[in-house]
PDB file of N, CA and C in Angstrom:
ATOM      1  N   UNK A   1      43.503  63.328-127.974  1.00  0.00           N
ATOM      2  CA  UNK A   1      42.261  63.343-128.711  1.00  0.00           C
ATOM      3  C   UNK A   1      42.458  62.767-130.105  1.00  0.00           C
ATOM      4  N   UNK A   2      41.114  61.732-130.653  1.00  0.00           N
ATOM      5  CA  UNK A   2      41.166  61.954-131.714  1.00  0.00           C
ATOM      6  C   UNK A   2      41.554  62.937-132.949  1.00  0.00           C
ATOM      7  N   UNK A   3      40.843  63.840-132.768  1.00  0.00           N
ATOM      8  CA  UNK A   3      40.434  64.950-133.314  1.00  0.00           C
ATOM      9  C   UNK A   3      41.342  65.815-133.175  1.00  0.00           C
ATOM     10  N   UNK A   4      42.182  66.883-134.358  1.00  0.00           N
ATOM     11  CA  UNK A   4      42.732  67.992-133.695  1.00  0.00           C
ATOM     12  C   UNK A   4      41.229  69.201-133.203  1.00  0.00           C
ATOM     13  N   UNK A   5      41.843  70.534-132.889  1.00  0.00           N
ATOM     14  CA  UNK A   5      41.360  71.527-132.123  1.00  0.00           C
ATOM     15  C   UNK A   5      39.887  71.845-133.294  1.00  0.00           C
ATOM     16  N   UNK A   6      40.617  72.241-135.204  1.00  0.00           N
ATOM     17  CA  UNK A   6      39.984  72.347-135.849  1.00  0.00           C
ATOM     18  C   UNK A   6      38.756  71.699-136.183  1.00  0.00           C
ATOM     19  N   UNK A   7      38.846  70.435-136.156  1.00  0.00           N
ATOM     20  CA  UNK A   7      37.777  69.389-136.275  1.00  0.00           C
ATOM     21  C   UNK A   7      36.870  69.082-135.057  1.00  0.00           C
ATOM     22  N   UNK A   8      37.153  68.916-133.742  1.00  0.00           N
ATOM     23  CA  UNK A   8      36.506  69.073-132.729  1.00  0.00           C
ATOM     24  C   UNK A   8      35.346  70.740-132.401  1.00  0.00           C
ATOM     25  N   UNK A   9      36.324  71.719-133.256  1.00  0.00           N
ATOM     26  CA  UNK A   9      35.351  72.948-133.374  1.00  0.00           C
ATOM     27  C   UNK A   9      34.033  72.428-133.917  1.00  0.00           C
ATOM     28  N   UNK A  10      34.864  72.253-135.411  1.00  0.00           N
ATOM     29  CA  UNK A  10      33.554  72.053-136.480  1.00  0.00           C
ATOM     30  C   UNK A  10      32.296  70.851-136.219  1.00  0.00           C
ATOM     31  N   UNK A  11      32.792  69.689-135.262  1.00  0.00           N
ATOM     32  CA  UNK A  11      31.910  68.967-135.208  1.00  0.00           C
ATOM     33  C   UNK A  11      30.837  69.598-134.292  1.00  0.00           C
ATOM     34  N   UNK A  12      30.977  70.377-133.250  1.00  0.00           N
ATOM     35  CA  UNK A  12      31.018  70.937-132.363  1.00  0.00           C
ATOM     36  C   UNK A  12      29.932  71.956-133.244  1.00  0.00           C
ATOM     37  N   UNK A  13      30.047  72.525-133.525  1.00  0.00           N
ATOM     38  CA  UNK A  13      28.961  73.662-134.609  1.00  0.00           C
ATOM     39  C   UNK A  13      28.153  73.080-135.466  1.00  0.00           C
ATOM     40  N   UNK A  14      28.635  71.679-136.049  1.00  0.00           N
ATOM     41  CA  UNK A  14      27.874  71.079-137.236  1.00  0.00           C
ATOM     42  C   UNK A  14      26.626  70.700-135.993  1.00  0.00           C
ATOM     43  N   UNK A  15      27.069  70.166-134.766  1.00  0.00           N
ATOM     44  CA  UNK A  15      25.822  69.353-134.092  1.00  0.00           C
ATOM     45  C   UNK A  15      25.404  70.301-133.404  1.00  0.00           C
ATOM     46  N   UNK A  16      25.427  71.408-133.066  1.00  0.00           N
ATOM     47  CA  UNK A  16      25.002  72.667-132.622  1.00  0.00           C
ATOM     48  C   UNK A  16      23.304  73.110-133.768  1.00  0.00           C
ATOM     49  N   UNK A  17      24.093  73.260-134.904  1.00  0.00           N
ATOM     50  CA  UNK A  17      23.117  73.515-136.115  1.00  0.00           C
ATOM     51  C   UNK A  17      22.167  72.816-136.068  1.00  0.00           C
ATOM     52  N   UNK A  18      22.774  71.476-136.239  1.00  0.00           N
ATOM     53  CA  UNK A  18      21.777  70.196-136.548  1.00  0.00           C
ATOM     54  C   UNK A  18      20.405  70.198-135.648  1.00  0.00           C
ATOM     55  N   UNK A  19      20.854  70.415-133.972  1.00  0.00           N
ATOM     56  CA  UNK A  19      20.017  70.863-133.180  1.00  0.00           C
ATOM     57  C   UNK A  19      19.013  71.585-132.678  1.00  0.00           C
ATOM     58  N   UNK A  20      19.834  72.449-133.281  1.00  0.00           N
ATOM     59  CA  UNK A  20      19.249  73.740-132.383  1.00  0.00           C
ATOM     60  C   UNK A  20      17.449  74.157-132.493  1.00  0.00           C
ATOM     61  N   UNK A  21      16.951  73.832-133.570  1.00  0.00           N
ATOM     62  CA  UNK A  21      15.441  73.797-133.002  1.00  0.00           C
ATOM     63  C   UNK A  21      14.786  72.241-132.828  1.00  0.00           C
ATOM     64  N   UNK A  22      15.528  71.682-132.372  1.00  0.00           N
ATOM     65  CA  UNK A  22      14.940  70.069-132.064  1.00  0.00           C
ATOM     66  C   UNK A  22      14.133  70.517-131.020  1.00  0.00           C
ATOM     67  N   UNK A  23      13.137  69.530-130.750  1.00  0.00           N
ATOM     68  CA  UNK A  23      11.944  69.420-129.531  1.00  0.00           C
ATOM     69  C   UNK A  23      12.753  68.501-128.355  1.00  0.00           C
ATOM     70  N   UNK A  24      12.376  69.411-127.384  1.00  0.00           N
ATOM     71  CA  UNK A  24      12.948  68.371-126.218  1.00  0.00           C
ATOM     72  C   UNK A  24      14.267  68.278-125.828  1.00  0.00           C
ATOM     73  N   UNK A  25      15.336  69.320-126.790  1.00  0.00           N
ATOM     74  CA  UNK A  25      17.072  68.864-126.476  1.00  0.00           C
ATOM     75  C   UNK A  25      17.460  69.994-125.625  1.00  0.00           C
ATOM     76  N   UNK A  26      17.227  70.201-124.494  1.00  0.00           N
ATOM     77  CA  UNK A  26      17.590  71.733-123.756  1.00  0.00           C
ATOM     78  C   UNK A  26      19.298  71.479-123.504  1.00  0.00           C
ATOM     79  N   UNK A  27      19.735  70.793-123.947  1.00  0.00           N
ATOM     80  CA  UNK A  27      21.346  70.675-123.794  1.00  0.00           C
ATOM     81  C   UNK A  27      22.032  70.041-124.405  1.00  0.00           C
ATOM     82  N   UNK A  28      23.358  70.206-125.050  1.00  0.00           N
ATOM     83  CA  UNK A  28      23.647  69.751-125.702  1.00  0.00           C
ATOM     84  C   UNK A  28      25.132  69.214-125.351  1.00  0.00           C
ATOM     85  N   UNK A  29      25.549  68.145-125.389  1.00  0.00           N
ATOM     86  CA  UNK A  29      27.430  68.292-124.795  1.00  0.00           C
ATOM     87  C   UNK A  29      27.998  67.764-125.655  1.00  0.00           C
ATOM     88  N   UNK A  30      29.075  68.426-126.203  1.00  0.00           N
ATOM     89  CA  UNK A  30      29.941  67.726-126.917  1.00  0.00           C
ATOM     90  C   UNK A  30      31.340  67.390-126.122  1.00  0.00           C
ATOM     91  N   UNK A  31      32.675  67.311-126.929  1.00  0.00           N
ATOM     92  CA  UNK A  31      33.665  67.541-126.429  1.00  0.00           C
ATOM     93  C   UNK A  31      34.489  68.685-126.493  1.00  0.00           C
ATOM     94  N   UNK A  32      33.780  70.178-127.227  1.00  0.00           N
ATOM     95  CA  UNK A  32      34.405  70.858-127.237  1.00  0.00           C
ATOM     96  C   UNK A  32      33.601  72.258-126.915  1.00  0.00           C
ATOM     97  N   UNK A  33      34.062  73.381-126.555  1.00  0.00           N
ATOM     98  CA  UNK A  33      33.306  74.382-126.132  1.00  0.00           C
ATOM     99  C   UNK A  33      32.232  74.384-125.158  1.00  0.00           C
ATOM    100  N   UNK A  34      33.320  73.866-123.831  1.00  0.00           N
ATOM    101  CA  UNK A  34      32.164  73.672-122.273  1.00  0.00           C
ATOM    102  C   UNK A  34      32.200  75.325-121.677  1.00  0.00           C
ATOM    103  N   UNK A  35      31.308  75.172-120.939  1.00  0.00           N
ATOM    104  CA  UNK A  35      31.289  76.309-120.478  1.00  0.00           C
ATOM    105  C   UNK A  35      30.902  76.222-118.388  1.00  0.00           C
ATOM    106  N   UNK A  36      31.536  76.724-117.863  1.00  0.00           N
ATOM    107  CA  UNK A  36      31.447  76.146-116.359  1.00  0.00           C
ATOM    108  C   UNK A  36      30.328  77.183-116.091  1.00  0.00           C
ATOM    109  N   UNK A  37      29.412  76.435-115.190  1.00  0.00           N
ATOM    110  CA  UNK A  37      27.974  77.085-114.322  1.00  0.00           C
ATOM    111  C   UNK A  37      28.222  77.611-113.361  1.00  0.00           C
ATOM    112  N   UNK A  38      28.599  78.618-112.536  1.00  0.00           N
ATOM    113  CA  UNK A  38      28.687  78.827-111.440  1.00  0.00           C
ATOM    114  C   UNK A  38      27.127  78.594-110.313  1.00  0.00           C
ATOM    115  N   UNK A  39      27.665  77.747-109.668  1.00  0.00           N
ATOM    116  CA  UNK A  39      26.540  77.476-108.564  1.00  0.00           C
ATOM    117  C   UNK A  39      27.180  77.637-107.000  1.00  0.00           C
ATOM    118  N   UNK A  40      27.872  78.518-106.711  1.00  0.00           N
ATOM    119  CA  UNK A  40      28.402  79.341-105.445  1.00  0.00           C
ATOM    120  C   UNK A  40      27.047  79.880-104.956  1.00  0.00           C
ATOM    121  N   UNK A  41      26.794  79.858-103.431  1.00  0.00           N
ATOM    122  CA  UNK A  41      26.104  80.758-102.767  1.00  0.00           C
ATOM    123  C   UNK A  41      26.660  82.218-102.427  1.00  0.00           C
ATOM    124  N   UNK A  42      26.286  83.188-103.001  1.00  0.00           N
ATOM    125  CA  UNK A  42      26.769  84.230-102.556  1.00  0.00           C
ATOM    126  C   UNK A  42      26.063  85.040-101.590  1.00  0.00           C
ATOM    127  N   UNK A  43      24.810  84.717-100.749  1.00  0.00           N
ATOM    128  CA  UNK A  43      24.582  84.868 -99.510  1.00  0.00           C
ATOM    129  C   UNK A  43      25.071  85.053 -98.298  1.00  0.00           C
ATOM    130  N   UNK A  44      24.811  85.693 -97.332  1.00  0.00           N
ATOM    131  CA  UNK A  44      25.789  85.827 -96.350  1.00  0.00           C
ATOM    132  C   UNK A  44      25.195  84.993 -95.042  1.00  0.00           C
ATOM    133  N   UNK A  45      23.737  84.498 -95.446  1.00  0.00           N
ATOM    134  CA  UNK A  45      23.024  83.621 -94.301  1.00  0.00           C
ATOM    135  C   UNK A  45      23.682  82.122 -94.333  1.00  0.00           C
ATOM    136  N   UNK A  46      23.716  81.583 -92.895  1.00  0.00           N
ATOM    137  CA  UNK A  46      24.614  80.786 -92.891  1.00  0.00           C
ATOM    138  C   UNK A  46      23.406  78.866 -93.417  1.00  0.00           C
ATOM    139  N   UNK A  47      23.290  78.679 -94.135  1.00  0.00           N
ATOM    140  CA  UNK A  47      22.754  77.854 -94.770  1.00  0.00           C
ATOM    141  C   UNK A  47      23.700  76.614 -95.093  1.00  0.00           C
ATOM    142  N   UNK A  48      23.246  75.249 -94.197  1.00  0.00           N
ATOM    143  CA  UNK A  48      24.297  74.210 -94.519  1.00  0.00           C
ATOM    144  C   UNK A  48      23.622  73.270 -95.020  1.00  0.00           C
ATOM    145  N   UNK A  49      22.670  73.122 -95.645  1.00  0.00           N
ATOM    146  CA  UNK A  49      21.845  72.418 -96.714  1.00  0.00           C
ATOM    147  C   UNK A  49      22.392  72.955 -98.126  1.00  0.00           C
ATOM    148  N   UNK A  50      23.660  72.293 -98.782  1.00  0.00           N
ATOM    149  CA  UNK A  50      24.223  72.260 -99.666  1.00  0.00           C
ATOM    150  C   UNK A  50      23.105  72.114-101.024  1.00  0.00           C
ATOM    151  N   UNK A  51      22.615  71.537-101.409  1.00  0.00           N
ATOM    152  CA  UNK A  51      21.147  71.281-102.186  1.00  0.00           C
ATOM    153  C   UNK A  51      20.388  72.538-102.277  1.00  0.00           C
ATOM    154  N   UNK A  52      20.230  73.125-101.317  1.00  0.00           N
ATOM    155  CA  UNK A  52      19.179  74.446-101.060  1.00  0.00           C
ATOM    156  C   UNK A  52      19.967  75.873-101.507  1.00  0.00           C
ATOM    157  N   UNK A  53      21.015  75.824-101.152  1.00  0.00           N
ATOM    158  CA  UNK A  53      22.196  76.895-101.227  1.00  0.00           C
ATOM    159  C   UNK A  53      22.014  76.351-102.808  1.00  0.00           C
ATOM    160  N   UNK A  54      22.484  76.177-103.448  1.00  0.00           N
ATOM    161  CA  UNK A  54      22.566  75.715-105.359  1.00  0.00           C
ATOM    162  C   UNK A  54      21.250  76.178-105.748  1.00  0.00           C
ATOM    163  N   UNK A  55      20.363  75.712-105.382  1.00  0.00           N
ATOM    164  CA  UNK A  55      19.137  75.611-105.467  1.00  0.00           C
ATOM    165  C   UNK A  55      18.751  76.961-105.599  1.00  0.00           C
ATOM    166  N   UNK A  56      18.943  77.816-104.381  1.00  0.00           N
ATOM    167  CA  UNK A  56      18.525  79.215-104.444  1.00  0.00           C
ATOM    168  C   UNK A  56      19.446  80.046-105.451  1.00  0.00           C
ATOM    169  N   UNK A  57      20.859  79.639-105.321  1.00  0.00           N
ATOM    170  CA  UNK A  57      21.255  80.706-106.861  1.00  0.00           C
ATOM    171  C   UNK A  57      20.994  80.290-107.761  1.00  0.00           C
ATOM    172  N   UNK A  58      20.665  79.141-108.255  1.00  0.00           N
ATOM    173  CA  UNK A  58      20.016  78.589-109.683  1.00  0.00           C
ATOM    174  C   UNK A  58      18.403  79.896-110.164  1.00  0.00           C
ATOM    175  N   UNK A  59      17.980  80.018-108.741  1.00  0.00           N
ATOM    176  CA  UNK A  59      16.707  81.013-108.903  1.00  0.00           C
ATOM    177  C   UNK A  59      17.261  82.111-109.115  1.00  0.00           C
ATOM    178  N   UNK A  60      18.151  82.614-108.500  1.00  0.00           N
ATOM    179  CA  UNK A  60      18.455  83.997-107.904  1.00  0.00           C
ATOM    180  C   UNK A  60      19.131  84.272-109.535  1.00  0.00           C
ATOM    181  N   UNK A  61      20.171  83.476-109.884  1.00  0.00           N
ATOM    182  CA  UNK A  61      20.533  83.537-111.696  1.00  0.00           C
ATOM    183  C   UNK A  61      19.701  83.798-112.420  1.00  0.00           C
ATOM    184  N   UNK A  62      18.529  83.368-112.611  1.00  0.00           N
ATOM    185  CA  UNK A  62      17.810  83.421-113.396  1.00  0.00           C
ATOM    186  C   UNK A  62      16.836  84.438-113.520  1.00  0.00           C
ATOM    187  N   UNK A  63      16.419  85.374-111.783  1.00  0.00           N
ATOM    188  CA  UNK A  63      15.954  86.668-111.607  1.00  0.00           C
ATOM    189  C   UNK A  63      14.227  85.904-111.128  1.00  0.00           C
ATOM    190  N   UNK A  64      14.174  84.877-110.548  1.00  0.00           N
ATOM    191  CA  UNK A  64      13.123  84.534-110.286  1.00  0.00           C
ATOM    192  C   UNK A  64      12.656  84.009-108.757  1.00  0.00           C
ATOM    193  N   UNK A  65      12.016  84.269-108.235  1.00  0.00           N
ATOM    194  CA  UNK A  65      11.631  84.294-106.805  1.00  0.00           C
ATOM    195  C   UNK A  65      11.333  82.376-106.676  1.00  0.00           C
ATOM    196  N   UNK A  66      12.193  81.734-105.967  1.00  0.00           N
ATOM    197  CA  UNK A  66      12.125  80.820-105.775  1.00  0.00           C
ATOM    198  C   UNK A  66      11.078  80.173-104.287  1.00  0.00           C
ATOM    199  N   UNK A  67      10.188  81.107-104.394  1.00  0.00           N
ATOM    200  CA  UNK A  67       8.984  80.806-103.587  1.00  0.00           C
ATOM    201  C   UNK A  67       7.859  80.802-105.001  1.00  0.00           C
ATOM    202  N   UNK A  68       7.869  80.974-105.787  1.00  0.00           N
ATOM    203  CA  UNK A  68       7.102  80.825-106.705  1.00  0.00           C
ATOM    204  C   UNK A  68       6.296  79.751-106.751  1.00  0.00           C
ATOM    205  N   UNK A  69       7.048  78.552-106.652  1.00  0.00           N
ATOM    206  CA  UNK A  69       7.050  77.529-107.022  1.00  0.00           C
ATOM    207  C   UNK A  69       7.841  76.307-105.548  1.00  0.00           C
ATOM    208  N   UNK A  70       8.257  77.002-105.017  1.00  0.00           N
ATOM    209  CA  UNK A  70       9.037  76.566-103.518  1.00  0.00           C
ATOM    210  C   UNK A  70       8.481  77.084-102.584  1.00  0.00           C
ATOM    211  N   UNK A  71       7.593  76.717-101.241  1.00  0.00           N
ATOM    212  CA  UNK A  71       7.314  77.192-100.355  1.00  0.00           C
ATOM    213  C   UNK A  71       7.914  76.944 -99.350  1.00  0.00           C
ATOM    214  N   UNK A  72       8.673  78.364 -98.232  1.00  0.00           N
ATOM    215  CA  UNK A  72       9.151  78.024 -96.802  1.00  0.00           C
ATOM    216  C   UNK A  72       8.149  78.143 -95.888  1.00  0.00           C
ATOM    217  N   UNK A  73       6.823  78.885 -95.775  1.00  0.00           N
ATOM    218  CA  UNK A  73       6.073  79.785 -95.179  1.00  0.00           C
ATOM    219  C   UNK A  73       4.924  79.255 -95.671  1.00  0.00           C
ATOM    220  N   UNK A  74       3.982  79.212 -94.226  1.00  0.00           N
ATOM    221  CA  UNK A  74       2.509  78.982 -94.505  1.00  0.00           C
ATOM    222  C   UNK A  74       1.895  80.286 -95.447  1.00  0.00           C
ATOM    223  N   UNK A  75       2.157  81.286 -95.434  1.00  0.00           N
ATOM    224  CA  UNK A  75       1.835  82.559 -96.638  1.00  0.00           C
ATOM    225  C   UNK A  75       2.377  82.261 -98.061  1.00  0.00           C
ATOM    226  N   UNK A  76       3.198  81.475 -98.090  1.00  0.00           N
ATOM    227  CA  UNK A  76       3.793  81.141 -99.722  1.00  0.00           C
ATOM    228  C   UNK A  76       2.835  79.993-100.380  1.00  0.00           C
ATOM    229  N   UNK A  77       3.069  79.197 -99.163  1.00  0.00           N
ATOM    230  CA  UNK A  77       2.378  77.896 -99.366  1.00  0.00           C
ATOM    231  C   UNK A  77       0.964  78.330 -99.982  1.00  0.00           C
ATOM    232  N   UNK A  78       0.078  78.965 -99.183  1.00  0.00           N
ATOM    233  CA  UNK A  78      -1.096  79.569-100.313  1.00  0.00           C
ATOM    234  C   UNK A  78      -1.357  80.320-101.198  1.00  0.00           C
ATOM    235  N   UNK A  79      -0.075  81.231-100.963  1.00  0.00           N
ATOM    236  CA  UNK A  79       0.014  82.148-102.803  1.00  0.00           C
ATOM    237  C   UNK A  79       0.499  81.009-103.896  1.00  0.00           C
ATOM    238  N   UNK A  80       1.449  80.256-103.190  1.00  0.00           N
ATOM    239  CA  UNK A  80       1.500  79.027-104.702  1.00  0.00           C
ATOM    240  C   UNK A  80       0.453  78.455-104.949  1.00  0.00           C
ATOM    241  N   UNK A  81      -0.536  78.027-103.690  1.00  0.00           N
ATOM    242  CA  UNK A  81      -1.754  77.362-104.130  1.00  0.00           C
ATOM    243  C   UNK A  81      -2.504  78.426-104.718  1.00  0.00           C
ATOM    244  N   UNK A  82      -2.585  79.130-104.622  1.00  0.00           N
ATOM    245  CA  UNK A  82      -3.904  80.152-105.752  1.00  0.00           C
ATOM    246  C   UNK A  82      -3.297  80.311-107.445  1.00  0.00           C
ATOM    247  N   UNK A  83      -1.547  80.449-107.239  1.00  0.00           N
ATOM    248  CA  UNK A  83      -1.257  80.592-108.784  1.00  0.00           C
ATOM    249  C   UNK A  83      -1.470  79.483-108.921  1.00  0.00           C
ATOM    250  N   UNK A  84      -1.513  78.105-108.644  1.00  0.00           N
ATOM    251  CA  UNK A  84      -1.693  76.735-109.610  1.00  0.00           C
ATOM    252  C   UNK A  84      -3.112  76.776-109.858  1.00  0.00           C
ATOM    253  N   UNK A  85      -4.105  76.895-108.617  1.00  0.00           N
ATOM    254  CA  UNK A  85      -5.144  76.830-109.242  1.00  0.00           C
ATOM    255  C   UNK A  85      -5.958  77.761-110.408  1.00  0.00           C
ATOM    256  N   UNK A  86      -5.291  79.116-110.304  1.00  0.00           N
ATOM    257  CA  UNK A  86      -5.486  79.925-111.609  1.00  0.00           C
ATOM    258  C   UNK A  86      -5.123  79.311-113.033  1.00  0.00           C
ATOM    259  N   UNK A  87      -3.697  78.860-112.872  1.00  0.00           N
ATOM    260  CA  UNK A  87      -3.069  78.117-114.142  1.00  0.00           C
ATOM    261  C   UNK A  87      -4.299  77.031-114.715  1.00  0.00           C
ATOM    262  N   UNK A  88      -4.173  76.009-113.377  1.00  0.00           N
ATOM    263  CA  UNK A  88      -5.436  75.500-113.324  1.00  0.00           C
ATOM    264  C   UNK A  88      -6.902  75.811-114.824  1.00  0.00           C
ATOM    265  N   UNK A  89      -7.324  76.517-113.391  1.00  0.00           N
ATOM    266  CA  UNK A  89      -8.763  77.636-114.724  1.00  0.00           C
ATOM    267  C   UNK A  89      -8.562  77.766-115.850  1.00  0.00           C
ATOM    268  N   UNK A  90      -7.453  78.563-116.045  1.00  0.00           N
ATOM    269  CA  UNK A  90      -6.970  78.735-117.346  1.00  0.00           C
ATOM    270  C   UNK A  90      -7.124  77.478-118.059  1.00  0.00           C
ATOM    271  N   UNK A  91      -6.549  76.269-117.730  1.00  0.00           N
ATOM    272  CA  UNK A  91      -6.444  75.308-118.679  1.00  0.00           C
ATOM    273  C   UNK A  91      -7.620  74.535-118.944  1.00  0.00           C
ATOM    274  N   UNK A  92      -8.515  74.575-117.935  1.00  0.00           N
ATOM    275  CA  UNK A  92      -9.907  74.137-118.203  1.00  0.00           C
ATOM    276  C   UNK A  92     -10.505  74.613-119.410  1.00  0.00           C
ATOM    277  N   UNK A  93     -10.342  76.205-119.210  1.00  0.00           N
ATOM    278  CA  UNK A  93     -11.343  76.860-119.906  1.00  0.00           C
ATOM    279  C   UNK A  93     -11.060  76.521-121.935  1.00  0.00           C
ATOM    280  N   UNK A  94      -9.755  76.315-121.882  1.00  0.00           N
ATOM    281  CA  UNK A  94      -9.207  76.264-122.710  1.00  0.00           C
ATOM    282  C   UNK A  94      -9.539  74.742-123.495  1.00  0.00           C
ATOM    283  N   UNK A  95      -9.605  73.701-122.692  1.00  0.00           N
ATOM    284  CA  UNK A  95      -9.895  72.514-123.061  1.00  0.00           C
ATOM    285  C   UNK A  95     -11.954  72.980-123.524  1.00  0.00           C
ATOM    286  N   UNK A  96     -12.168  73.249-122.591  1.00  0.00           N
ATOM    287  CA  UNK A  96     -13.827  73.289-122.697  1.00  0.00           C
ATOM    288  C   UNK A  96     -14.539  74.050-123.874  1.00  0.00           C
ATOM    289  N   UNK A  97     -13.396  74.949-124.137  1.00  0.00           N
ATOM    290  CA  UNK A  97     -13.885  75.860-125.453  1.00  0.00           C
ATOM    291  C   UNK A  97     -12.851  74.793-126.586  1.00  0.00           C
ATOM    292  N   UNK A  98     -11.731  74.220-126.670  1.00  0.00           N
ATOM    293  CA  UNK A  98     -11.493  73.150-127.684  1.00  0.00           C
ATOM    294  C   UNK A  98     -12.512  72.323-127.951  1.00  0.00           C
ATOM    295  N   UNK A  99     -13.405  71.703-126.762  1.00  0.00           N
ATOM    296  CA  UNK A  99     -14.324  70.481-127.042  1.00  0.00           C
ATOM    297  C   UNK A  99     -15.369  70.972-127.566  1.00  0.00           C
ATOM    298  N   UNK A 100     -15.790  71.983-127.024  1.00  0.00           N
ATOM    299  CA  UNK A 100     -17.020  72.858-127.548  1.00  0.00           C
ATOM    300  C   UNK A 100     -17.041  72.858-129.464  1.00  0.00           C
ATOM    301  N   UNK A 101     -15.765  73.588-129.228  1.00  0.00           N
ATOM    302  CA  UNK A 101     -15.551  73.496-131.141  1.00  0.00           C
ATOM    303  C   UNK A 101     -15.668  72.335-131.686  1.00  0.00           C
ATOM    304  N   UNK A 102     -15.174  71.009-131.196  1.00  0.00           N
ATOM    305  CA  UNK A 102     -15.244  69.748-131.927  1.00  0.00           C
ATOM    306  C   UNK A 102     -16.585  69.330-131.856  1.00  0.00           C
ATOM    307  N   UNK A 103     -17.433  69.440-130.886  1.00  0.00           N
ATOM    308  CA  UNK A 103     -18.612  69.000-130.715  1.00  0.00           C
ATOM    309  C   UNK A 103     -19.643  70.075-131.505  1.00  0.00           C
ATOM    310  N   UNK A 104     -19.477  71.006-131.823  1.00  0.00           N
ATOM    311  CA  UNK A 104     -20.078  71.817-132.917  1.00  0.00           C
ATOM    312  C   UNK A 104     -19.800  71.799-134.572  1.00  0.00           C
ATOM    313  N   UNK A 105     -18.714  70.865-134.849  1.00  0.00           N
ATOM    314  CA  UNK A 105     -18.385  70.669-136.476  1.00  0.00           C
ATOM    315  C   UNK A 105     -19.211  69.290-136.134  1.00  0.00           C
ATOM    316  N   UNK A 106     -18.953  68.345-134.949  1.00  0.00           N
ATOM    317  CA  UNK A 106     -19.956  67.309-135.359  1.00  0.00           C
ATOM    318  C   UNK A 106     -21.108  67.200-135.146  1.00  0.00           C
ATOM    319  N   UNK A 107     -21.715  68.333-134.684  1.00  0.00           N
ATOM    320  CA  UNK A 107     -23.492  68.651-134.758  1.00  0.00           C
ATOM    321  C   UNK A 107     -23.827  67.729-133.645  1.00  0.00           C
ATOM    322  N   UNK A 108     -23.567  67.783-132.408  1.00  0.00           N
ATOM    323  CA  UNK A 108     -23.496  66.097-131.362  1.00  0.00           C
ATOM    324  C   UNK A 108     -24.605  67.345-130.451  1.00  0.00           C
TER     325      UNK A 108
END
């Protein structure tokens, strides 16, 4: 390395700082202080779709039902369709009462 251990820390923290409330940087890599992800299936169902197995402990890590948003089942498949279209509503309503306000400062 360039760098001894000391200096690879500090750069390592200086661009940490520099970062850390930037928009948009959900990761950061330097060359020092990696940290390994474990993405093992620890399931005991025999699943040989390598992609799907990762996939589901990436959910299962995180404590979140990966039918949420993933459907196996004609019953998932329409509980996801009712939460999008709620999200949905929500965001309408939200735009319609924004426009409302703009169209009431300009007297339209």
């Amino acid at each position: 390395m360039i760098f001894d251990i000391d200096e690879a820390r500090d750069i390592h923290n200086n661009a940490v700082e520099m970062l850390r409330r930037a928009v948009g940087v959900d990761v950061l890599t330097t060359f020092a202080d990696v940290d390994a992800i474990d993405t093992s299936d620890k399931n005991t169902s025999a699943t040989t779709d390598e992609l799907e197995r990762v996939e589901r402990t990436v959910y299962n890590a995180f404590g979140v039902s990966r039918n949420l948003f993933n459907t196996d089942g004609n019953i998932a498949l329409e509980k996801s369709i009712l939460d999008d279209e709620s999200t949905m509503r929500n965001l309408i309503l939200q735009f319609n009462i924004f426009f409302d306000r703009i169209l009431s400062v300009l007297n339209v």
